[in-house]
C-alpha atoms as a PDB file:
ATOM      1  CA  UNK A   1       2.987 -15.893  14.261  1.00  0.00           C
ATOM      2  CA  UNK A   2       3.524 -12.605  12.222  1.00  0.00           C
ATOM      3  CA  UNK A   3       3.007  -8.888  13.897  1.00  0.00           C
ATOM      4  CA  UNK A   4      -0.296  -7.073  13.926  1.00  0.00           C
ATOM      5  CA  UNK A   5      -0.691  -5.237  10.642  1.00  0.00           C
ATOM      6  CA  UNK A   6       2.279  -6.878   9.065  1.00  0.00           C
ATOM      7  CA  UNK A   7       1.634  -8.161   5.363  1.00  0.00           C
ATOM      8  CA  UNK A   8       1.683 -11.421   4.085  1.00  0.00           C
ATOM      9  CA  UNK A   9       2.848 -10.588   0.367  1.00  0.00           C
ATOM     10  CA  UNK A  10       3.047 -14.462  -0.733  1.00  0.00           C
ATOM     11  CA  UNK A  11       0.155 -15.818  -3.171  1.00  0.00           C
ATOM     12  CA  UNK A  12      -2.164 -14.413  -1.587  1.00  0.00           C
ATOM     13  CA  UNK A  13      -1.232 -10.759  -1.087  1.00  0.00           C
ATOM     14  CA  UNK A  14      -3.784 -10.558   1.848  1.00  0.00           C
ATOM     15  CA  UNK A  15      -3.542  -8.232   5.056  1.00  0.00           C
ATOM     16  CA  UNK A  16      -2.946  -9.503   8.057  1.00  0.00           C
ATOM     17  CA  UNK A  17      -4.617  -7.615  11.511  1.00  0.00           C
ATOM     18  CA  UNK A  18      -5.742  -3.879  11.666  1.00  0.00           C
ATOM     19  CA  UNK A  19      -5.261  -3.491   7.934  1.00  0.00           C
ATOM     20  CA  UNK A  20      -7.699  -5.590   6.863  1.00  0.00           C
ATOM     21  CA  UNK A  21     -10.257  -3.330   8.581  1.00  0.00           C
ATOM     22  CA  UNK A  22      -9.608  -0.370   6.047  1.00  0.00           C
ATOM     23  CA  UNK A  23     -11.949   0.613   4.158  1.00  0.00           C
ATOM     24  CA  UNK A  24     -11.831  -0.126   0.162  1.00  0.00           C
ATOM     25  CA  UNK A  25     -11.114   3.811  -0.164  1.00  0.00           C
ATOM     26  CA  UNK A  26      -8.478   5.006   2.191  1.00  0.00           C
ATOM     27  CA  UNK A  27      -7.199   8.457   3.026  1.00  0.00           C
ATOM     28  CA  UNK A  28      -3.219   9.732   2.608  1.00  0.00           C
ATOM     29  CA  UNK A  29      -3.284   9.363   6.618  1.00  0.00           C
ATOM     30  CA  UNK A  30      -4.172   5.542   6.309  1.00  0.00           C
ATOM     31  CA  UNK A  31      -1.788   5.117   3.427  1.00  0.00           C
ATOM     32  CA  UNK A  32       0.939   6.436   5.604  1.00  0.00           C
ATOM     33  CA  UNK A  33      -0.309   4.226   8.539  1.00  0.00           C
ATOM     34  CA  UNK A  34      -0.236   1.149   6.306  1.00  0.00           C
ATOM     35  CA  UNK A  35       2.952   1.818   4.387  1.00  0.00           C
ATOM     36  CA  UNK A  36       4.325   2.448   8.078  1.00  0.00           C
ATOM     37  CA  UNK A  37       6.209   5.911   6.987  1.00  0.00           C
ATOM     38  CA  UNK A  38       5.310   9.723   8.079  1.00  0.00           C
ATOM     39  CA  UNK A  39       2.307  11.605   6.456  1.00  0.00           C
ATOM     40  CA  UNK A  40       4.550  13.934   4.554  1.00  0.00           C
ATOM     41  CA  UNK A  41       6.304  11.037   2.804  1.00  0.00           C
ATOM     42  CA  UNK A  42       2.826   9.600   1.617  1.00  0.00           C
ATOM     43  CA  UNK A  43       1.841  13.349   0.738  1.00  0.00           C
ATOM     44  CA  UNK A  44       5.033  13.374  -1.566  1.00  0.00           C
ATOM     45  CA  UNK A  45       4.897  10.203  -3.077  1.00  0.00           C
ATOM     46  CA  UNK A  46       0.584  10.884  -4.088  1.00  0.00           C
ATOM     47  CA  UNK A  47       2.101  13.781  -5.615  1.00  0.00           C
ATOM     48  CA  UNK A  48       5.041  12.224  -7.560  1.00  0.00           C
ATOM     49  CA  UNK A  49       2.254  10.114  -8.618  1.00  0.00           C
ATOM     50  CA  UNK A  50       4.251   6.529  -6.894  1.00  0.00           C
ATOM     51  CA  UNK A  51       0.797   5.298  -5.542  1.00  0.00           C
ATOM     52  CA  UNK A  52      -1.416   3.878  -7.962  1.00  0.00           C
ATOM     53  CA  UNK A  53      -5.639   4.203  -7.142  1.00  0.00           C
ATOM     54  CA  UNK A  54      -5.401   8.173  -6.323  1.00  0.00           C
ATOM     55  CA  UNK A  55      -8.397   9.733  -7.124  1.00  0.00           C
ATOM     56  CA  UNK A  56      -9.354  13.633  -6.228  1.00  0.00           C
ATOM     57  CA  UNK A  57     -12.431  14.798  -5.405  1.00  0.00           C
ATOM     58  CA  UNK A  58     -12.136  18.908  -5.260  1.00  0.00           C
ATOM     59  CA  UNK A  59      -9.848  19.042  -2.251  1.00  0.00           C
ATOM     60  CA  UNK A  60      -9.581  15.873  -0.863  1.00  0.00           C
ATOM     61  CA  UNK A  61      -7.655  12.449  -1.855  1.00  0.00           C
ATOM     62  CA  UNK A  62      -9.043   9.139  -1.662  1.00  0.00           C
ATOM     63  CA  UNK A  63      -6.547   5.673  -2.401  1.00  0.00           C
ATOM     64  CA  UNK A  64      -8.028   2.112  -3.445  1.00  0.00           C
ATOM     65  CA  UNK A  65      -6.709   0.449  -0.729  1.00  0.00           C
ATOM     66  CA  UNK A  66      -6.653  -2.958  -3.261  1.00  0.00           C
ATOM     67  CA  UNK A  67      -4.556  -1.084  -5.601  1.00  0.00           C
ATOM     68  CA  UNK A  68      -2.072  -0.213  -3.032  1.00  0.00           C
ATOM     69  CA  UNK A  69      -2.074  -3.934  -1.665  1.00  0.00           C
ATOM     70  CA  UNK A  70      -1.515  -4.990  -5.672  1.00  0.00           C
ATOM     71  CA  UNK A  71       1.085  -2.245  -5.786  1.00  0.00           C
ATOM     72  CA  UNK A  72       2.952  -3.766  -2.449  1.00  0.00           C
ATOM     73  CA  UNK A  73       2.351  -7.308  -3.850  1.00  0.00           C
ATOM     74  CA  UNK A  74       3.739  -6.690  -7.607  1.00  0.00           C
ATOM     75  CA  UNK A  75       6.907  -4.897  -6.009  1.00  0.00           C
ATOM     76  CA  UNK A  76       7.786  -7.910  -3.670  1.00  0.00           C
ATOM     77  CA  UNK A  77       7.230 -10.238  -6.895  1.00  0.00           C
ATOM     78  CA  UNK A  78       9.579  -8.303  -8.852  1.00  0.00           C
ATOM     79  CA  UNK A  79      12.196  -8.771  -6.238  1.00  0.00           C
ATOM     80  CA  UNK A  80      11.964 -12.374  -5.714  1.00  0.00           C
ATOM     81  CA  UNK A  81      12.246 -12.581  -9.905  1.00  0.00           C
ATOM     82  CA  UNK A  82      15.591 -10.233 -10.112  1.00  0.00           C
ATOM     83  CA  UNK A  83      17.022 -12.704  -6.984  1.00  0.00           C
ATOM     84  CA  UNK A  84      16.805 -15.791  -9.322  1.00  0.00           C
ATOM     85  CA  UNK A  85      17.876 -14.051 -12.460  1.00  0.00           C
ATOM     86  CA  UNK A  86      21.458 -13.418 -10.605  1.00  0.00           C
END
């Protein structure tokens, strides 16, 4: 049995536990949540432009959440690929 809010980045690239409750537009404070690192390193990484789905509105930043769970699931397939190239 896997860990509250840990994801399962196989076929299906579905979240398991409280992050399947996000909404389909998240703020940088979920991102951070979900990504499991502090708010300033989601800040800077939005801003480097690393996160795909980042919209502004005026002020304030809103995040696909299903881009960021396509992001996460593209990175992990991209691993497994390089592994059986070597």
């Amino acid at each position: 049995m896997q860990d509250p809010g840990v994801w399962d980045l196989g076929e299906s690239a579905e979240p398991i536990g409280h992050a399947g409750a996000l909404p389909a537009v998240i703020t940088v404070d979920e991102l951070a949540e979900l990504l499991r690192v502090e708010r300033k390193t989601a800040y800077a990484a939005v801003t480097r432009g690393e996160i795909p789905g980042v919209r502004r509105l005026g002020r304030c930043i809103r995040i696909s959440r299903d881009a960021v769970i396509r992001w996460l699931d593209e990175g992990d397939a991209r691993k497994r690929r390089r592994r059986r190239a070597a």
